[in-house]
PDB file of N, CA and C in Angstrom:
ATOM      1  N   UNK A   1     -12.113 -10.907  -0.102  1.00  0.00           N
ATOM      2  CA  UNK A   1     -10.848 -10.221   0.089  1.00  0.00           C
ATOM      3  C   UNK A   1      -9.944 -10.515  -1.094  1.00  0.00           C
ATOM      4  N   UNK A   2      -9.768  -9.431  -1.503  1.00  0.00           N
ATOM      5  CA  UNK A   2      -8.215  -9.748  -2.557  1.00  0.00           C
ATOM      6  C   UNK A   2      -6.903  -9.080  -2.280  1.00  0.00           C
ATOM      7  N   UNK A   3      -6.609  -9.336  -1.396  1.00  0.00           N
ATOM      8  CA  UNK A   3      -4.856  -9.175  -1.516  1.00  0.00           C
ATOM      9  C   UNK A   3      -3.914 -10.118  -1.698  1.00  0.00           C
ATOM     10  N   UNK A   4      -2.739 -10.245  -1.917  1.00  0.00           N
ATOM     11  CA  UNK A   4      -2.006 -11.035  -2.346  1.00  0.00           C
ATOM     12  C   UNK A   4      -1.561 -11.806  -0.830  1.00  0.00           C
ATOM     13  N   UNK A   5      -1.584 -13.145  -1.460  1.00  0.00           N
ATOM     14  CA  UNK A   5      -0.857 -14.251  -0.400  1.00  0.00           C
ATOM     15  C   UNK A   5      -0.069 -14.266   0.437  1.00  0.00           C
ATOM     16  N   UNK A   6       1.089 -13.432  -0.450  1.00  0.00           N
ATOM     17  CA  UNK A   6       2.386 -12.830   0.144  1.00  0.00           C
ATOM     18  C   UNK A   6       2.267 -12.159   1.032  1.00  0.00           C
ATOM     19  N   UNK A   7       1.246 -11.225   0.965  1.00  0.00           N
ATOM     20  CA  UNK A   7       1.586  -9.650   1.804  1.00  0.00           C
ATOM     21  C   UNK A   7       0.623 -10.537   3.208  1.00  0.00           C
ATOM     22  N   UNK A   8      -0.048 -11.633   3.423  1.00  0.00           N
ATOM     23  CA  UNK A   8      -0.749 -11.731   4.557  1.00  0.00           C
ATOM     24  C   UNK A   8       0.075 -12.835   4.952  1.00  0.00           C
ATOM     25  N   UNK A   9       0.832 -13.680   4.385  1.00  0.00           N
ATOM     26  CA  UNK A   9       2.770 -13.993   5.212  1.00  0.00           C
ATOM     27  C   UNK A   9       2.779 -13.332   5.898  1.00  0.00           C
ATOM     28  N   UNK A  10       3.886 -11.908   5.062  1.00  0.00           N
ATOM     29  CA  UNK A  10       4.602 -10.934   5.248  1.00  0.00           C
ATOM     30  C   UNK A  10       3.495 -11.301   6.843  1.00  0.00           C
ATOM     31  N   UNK A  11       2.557 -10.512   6.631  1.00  0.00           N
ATOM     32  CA  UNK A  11       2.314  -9.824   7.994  1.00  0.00           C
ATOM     33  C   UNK A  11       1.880 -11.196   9.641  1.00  0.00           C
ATOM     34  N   UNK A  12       2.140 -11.932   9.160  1.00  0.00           N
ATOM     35  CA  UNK A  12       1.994 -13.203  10.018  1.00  0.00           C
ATOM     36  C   UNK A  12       3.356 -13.346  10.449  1.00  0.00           C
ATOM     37  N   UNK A  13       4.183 -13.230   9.483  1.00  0.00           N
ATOM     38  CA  UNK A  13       5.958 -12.859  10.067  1.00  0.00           C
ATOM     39  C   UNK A  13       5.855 -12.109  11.236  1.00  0.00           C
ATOM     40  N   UNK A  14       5.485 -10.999  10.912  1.00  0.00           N
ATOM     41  CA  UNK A  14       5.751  -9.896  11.706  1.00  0.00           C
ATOM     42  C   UNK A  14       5.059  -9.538  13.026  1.00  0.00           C
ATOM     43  N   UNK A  15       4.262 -10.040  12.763  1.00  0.00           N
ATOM     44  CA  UNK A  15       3.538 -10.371  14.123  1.00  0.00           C
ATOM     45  C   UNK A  15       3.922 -11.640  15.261  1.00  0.00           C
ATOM     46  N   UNK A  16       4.341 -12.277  14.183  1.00  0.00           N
ATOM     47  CA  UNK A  16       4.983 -13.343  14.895  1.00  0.00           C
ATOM     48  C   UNK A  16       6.621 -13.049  15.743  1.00  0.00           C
ATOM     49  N   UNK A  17       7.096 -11.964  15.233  1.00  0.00           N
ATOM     50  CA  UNK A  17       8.207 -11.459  15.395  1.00  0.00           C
ATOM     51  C   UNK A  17       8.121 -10.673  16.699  1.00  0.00           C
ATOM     52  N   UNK A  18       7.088  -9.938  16.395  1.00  0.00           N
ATOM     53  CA  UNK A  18       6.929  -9.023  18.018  1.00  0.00           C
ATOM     54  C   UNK A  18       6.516 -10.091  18.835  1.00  0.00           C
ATOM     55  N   UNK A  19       5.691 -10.916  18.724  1.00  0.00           N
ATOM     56  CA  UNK A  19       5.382 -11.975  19.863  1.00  0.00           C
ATOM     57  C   UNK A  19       6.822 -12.589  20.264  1.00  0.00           C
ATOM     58  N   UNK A  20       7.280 -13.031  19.811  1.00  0.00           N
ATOM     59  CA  UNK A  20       8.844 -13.372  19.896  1.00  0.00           C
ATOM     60  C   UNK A  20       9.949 -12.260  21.064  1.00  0.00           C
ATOM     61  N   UNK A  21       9.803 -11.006  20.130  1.00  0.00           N
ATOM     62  CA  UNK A  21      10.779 -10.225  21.081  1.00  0.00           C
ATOM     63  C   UNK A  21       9.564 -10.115  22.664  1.00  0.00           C
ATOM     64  N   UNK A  22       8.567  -9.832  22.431  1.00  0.00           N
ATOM     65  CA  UNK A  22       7.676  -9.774  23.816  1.00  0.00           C
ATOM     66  C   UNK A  22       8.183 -10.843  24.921  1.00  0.00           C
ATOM     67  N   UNK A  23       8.261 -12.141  24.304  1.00  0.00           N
ATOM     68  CA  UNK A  23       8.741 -13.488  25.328  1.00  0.00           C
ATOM     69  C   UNK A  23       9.908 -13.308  25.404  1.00  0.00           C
ATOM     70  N   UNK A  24      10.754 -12.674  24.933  1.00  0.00           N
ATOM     71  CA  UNK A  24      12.348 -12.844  25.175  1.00  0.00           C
ATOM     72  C   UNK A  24      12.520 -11.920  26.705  1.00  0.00           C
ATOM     73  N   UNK A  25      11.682 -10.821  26.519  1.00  0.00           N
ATOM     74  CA  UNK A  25      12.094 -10.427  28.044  1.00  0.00           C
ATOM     75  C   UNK A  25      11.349  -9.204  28.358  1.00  0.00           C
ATOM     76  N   UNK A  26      11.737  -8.177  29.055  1.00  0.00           N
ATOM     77  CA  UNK A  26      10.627  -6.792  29.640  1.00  0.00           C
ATOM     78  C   UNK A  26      10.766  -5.875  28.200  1.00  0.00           C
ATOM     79  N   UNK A  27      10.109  -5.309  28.206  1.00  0.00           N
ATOM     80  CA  UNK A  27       9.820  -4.224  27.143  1.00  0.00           C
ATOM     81  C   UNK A  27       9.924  -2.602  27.969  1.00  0.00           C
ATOM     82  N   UNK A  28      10.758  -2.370  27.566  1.00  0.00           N
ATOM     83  CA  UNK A  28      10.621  -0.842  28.310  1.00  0.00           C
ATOM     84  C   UNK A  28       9.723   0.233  27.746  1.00  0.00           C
ATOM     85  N   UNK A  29       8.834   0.804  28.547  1.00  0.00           N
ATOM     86  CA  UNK A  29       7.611   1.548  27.958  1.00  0.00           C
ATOM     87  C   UNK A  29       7.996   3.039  27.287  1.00  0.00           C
ATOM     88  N   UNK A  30       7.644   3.978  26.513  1.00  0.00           N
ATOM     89  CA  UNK A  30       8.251   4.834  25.809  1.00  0.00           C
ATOM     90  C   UNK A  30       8.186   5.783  26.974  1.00  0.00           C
ATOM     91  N   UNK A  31       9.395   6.413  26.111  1.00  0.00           N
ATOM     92  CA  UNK A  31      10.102   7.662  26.670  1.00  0.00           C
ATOM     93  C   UNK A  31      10.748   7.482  27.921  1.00  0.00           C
ATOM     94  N   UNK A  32      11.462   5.953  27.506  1.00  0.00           N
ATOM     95  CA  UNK A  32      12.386   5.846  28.298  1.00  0.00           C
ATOM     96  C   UNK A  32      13.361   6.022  27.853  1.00  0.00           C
ATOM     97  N   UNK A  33      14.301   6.292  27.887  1.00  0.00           N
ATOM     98  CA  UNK A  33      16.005   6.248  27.312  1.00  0.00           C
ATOM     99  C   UNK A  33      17.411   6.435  28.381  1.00  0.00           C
ATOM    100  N   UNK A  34      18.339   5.752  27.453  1.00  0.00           N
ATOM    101  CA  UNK A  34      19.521   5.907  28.470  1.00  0.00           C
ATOM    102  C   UNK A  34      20.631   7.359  28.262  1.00  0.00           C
ATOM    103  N   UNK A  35      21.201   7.213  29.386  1.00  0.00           N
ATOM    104  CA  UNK A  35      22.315   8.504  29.138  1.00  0.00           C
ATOM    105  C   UNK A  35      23.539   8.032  29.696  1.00  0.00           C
ATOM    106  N   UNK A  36      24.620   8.666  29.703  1.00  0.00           N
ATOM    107  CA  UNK A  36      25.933   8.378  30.837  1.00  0.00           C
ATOM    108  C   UNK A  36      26.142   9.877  31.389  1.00  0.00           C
ATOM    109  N   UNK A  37      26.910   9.722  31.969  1.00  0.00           N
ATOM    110  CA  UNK A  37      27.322  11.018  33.564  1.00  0.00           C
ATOM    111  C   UNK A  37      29.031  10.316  33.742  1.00  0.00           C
ATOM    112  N   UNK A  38      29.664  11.110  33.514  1.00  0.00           N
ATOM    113  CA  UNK A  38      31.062  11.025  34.327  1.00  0.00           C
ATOM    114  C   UNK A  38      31.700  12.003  35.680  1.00  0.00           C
ATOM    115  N   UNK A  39      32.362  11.244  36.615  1.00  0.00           N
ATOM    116  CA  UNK A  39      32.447  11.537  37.661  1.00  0.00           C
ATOM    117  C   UNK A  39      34.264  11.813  37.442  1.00  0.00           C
ATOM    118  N   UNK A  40      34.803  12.476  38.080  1.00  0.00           N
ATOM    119  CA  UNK A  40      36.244  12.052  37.994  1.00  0.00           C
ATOM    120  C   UNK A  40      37.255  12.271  39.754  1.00  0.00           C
ATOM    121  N   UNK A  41      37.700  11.495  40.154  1.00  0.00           N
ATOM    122  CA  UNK A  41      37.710  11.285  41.062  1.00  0.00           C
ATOM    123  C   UNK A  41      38.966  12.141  41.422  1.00  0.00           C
ATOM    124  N   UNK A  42      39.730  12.748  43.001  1.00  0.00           N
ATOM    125  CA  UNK A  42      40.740  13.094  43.051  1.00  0.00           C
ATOM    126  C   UNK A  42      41.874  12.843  43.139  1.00  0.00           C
ATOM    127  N   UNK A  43      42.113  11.465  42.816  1.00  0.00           N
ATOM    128  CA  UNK A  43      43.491  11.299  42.077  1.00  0.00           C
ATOM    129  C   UNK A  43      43.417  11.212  40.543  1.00  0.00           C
ATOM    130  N   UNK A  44      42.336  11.518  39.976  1.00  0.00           N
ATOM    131  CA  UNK A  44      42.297  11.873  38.557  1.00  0.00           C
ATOM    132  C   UNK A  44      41.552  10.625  37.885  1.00  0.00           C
ATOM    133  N   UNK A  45      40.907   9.741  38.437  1.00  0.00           N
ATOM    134  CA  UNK A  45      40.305   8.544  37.631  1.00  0.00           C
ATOM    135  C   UNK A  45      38.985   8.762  37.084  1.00  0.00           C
ATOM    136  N   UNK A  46      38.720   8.638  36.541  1.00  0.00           N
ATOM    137  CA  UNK A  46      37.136   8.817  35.732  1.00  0.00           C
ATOM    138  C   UNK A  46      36.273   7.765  35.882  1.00  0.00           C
ATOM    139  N   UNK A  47      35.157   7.720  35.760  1.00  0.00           N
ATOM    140  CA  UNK A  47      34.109   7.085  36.610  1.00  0.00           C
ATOM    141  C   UNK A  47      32.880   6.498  35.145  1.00  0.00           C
ATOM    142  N   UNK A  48      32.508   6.240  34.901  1.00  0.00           N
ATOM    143  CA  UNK A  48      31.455   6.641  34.079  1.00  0.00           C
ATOM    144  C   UNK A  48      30.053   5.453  34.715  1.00  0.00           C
ATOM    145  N   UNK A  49      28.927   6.482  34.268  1.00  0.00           N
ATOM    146  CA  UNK A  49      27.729   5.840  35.310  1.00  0.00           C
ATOM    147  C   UNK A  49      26.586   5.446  34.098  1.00  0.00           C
ATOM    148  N   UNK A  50      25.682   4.990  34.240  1.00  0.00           N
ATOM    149  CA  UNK A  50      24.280   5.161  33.672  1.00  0.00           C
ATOM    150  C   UNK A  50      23.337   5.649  34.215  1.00  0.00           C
ATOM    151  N   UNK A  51      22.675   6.608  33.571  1.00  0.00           N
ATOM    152  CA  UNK A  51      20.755   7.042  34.228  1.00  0.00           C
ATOM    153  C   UNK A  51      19.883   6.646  33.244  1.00  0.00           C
ATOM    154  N   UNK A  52      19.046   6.205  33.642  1.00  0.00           N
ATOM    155  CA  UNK A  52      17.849   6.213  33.139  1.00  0.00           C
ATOM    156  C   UNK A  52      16.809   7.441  33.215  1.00  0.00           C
ATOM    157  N   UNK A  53      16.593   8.232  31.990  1.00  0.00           N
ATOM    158  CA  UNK A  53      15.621   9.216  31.892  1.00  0.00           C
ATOM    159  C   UNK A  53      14.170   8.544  31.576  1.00  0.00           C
ATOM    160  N   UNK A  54      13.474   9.403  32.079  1.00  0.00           N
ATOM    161  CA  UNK A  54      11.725   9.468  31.586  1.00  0.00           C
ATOM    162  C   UNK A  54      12.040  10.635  31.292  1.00  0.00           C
ATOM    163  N   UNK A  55      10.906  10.696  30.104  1.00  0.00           N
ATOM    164  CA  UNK A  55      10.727  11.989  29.941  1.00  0.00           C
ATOM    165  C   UNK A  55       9.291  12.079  30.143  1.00  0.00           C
ATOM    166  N   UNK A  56       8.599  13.067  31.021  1.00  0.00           N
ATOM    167  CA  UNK A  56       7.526  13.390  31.422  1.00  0.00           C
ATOM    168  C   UNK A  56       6.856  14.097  30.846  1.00  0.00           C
ATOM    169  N   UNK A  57       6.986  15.350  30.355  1.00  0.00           N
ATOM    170  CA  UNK A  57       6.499  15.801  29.742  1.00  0.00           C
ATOM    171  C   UNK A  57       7.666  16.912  28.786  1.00  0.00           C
ATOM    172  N   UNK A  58       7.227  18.104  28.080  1.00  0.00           N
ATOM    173  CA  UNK A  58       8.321  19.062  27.417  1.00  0.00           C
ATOM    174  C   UNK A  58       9.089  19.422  28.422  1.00  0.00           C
ATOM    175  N   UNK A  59      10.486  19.248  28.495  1.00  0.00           N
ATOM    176  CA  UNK A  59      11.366  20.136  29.450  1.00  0.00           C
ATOM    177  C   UNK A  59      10.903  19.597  31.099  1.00  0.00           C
ATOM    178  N   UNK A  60      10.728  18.687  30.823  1.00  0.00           N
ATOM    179  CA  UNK A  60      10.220  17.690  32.548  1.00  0.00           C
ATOM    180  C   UNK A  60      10.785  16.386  32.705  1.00  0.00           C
ATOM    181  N   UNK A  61      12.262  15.765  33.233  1.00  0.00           N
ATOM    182  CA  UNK A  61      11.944  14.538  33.070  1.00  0.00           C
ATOM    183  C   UNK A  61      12.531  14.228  34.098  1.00  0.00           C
ATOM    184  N   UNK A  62      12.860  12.696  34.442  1.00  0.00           N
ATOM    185  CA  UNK A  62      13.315  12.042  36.188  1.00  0.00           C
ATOM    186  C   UNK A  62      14.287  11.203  35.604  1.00  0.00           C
ATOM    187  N   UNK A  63      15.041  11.199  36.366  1.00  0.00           N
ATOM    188  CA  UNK A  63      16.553  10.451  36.121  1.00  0.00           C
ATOM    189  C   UNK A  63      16.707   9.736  37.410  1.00  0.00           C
ATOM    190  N   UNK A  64      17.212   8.432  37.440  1.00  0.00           N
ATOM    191  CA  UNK A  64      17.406   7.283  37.991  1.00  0.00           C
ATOM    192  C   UNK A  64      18.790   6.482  37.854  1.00  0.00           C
ATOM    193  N   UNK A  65      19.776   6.584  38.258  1.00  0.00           N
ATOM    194  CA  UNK A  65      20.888   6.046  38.419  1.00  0.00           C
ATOM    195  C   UNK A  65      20.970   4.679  38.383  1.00  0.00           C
ATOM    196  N   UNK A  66      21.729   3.867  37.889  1.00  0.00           N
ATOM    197  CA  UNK A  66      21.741   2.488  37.256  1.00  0.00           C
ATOM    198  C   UNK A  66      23.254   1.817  37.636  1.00  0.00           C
ATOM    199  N   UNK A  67      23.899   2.817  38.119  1.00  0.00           N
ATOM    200  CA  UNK A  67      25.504   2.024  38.619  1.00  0.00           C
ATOM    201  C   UNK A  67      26.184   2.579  37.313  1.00  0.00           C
ATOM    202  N   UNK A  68      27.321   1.609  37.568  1.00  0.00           N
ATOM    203  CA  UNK A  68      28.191   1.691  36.391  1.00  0.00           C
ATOM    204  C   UNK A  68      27.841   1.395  35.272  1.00  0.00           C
ATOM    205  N   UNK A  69      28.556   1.964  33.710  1.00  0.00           N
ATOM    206  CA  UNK A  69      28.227   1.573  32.831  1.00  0.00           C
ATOM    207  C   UNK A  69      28.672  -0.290  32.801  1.00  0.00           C
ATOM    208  N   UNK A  70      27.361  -1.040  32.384  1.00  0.00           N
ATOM    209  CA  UNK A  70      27.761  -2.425  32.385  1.00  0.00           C
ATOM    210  C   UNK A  70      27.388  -3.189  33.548  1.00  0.00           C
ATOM    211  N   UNK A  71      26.454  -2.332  34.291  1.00  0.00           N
ATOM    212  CA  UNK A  71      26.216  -3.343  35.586  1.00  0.00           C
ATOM    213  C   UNK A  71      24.551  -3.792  35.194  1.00  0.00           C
ATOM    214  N   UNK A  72      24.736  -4.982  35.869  1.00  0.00           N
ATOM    215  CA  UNK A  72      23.070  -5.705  35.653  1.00  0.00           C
ATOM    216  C   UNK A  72      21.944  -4.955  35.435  1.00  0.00           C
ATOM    217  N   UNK A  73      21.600  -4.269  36.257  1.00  0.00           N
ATOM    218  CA  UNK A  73      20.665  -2.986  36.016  1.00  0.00           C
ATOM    219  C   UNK A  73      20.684  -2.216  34.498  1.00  0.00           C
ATOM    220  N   UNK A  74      22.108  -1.575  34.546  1.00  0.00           N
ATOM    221  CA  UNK A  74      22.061  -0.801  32.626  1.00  0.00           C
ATOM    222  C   UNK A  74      21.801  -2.103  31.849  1.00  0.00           C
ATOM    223  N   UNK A  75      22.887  -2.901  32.042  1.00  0.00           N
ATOM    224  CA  UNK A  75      22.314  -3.766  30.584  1.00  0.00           C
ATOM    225  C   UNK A  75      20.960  -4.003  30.317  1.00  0.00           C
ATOM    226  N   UNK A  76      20.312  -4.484  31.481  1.00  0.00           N
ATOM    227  CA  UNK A  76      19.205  -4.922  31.855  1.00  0.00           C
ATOM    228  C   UNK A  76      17.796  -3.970  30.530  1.00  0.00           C
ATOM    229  N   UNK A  77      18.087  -2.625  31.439  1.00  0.00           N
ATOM    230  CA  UNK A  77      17.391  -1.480  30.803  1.00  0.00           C
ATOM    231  C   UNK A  77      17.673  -0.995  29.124  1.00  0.00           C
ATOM    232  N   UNK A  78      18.965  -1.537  28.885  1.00  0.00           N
ATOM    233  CA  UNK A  78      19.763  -1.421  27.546  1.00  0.00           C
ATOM    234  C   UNK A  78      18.738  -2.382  26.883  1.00  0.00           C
ATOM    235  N   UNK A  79      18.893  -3.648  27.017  1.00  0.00           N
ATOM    236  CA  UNK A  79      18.107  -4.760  26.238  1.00  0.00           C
ATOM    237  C   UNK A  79      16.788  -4.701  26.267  1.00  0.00           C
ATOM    238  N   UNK A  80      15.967  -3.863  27.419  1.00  0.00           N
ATOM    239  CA  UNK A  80      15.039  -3.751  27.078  1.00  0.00           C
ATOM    240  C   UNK A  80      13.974  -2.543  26.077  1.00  0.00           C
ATOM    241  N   UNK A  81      14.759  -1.869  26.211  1.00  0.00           N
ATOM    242  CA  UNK A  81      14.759  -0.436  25.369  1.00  0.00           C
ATOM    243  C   UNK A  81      15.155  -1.023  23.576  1.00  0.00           C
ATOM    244  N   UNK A  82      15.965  -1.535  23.496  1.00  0.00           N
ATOM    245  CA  UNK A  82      16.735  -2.367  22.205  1.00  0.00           C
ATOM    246  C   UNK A  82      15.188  -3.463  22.018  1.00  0.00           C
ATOM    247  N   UNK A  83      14.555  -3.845  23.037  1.00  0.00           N
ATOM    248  CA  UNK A  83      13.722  -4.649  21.998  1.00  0.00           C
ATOM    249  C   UNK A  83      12.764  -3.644  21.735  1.00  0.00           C
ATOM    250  N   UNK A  84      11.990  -2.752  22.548  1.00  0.00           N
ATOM    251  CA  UNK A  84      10.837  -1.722  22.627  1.00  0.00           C
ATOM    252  C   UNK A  84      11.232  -1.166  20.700  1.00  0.00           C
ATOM    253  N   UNK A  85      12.348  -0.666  20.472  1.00  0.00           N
ATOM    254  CA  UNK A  85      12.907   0.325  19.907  1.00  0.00           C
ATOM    255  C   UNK A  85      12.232  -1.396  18.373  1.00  0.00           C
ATOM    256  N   UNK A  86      12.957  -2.431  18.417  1.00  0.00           N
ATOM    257  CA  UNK A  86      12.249  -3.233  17.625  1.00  0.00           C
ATOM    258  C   UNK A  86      10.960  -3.606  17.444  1.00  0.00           C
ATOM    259  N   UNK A  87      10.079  -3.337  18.417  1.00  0.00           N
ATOM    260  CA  UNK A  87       8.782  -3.499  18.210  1.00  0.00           C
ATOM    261  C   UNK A  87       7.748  -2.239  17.583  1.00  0.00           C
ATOM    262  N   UNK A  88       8.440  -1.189  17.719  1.00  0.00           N
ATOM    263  CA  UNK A  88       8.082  -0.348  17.640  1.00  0.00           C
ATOM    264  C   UNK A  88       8.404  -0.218  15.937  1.00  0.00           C
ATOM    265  N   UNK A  89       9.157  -0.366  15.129  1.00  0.00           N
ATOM    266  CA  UNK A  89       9.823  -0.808  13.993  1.00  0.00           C
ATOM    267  C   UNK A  89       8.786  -1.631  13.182  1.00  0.00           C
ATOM    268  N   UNK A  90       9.476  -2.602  13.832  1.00  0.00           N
ATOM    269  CA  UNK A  90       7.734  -3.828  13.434  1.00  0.00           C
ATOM    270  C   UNK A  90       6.411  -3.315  13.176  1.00  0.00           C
ATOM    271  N   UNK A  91       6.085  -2.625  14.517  1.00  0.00           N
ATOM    272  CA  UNK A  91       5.013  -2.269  13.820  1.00  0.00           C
ATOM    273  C   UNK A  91       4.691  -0.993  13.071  1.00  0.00           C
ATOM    274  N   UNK A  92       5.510  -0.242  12.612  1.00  0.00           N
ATOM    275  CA  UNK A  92       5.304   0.859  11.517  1.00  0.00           C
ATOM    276  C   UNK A  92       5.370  -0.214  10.430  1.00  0.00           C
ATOM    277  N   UNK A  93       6.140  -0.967   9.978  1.00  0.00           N
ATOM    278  CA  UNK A  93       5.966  -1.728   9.079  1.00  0.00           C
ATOM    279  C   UNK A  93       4.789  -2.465   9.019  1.00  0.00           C
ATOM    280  N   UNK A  94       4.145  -3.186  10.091  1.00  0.00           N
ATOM    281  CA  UNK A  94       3.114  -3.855   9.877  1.00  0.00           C
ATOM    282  C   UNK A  94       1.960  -2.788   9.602  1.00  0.00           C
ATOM    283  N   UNK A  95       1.817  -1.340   9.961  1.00  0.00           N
ATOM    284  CA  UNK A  95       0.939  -0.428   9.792  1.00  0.00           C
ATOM    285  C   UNK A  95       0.890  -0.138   8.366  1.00  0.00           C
ATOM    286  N   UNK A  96       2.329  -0.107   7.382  1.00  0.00           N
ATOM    287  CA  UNK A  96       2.462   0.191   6.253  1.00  0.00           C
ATOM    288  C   UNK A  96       1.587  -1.024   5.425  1.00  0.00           C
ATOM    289  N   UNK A  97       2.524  -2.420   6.025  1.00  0.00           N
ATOM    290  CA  UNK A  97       1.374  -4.043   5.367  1.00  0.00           C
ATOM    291  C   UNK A  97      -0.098  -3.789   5.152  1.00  0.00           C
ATOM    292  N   UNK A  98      -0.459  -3.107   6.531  1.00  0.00           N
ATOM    293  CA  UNK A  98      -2.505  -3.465   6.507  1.00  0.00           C
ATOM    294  C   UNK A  98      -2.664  -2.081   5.415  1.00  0.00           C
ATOM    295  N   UNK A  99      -2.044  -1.233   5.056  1.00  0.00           N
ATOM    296  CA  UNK A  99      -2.155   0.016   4.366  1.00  0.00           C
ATOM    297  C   UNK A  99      -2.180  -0.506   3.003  1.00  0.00           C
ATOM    298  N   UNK A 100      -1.170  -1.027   2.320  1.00  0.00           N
ATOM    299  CA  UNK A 100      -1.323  -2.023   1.311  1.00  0.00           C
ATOM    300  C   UNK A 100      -2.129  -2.903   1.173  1.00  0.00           C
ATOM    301  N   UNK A 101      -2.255  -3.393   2.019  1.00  0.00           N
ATOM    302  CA  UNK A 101      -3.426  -4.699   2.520  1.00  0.00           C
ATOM    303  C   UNK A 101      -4.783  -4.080   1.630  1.00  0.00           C
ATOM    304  N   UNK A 102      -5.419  -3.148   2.452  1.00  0.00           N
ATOM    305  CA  UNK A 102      -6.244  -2.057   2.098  1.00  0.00           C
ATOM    306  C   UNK A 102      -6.098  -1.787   1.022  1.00  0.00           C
ATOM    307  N   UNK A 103      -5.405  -0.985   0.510  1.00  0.00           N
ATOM    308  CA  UNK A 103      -5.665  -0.838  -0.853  1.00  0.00           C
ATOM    309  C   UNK A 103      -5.713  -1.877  -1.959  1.00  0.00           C
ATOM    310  N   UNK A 104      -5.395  -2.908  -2.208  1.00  0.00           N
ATOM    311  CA  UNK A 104      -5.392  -4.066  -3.069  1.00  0.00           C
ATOM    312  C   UNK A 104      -6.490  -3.871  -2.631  1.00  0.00           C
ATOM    313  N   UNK A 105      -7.407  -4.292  -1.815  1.00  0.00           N
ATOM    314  CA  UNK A 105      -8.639  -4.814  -1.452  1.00  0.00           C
ATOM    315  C   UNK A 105      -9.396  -3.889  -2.147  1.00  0.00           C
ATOM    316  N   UNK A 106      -9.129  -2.569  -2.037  1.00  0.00           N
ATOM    317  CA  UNK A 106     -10.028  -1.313  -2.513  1.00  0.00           C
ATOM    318  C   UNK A 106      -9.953  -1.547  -3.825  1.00  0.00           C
ATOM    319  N   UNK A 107      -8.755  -1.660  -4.638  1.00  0.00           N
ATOM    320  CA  UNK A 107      -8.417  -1.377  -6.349  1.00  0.00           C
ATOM    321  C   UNK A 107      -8.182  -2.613  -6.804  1.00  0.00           C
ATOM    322  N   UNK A 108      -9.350  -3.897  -6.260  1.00  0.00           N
ATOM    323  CA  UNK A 108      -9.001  -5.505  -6.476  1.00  0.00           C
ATOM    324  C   UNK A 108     -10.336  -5.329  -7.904  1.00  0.00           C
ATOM    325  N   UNK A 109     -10.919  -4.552  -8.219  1.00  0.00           N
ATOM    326  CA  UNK A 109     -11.468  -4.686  -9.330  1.00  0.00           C
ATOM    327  C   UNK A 109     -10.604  -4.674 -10.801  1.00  0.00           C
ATOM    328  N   UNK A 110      -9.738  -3.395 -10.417  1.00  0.00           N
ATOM    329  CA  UNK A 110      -8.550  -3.592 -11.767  1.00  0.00           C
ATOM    330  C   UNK A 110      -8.032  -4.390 -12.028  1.00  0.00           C
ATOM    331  N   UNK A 111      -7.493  -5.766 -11.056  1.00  0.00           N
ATOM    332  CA  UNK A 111      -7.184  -6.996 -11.181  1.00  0.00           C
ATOM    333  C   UNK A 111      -7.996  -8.155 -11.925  1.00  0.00           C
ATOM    334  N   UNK A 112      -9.254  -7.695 -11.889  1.00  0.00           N
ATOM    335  CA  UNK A 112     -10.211  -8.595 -12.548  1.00  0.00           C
ATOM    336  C   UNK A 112     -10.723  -8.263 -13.874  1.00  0.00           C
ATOM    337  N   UNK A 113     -10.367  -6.842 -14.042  1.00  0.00           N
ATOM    338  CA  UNK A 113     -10.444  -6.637 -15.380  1.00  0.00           C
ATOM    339  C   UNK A 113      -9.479  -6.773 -16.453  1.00  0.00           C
ATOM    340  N   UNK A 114      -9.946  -6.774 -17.878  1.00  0.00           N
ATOM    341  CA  UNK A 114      -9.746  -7.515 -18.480  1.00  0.00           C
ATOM    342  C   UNK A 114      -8.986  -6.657 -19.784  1.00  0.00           C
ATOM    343  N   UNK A 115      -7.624  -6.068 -19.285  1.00  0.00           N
ATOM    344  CA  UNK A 115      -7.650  -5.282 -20.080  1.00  0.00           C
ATOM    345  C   UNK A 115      -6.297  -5.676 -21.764  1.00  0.00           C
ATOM    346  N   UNK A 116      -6.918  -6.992 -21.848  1.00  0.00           N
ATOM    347  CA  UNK A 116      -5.941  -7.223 -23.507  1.00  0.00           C
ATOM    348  C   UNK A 116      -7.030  -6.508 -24.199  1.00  0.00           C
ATOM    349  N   UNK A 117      -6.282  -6.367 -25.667  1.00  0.00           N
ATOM    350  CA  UNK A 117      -6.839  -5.315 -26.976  1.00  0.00           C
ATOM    351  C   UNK A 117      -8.050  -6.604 -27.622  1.00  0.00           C
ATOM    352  N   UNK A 118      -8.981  -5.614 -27.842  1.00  0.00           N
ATOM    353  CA  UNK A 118     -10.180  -6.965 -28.367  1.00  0.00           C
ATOM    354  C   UNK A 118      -9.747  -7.773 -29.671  1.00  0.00           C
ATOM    355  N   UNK A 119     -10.062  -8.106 -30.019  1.00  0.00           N
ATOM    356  CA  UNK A 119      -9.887  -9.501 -30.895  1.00  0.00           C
ATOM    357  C   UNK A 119     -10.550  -9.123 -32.334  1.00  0.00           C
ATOM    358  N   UNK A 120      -9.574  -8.974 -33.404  1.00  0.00           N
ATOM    359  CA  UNK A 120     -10.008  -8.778 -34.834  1.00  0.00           C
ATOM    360  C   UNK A 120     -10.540  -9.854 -35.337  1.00  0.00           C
ATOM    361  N   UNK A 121     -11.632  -9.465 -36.597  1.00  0.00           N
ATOM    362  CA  UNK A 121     -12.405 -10.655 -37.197  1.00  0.00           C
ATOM    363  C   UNK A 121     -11.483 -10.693 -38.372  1.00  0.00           C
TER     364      UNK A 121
END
């Protein structure tokens, strides 16, 4: 193998990083996301709520009510979406690392060649 030292760090970081956000807490699975809904009440007070969408498929999705904005439940779903959204990050980057990775390995012959100007008598 020839790639550089660095870049198989780099990617021991980063792996180490998603293992990290994984133990910190739930991971919310894709195509989840949040929304708000306001209600306004009849003496005129405004309300504001959280849902939680799936999206199921094109133009298909289920919504799930979460309370107020700020109650245990949203945050809950907030932080876990916020790490998903980081792991997901991570690993396009780590996909880009083994891509590089790969190629050094492929074009590790140009590294070994020898290309100063030959030597006058």
């Amino acid at each position: 193998m020839m790639f550089s030292s660095h870049l198989e760090a780099e990617k021991q970081c980063l792996l180490n990083c998603i293992e990290a956000i994984r133990k910190s807490g739930s991971v919310a699975p894709a195509r989840y996301f949040l929304t708000t809904t306001t209600t306004t009440s009849k003496a005129g007070k405004t309300y504001y709520y959280a849902r939680l969408v799936k999206e199921e498929s094109v133009g298909k999705q289920t919504v799930r009510s979460l309370g107020r904005i700020g109650s245990g439940q949203h945050l809950a779903w907030e932080r876990s979406i916020v790490r998903r959204d980081a792991i997901v990050e991570l690993e396009q980057q780590l996909k880009l690392l083994d891509e590089l990775m790969q190629r050094q390995q492929e074009r590790s012959h140009l590294v070994a060649r020898d290309f100063s100007e030959p030597k006058k008598d």
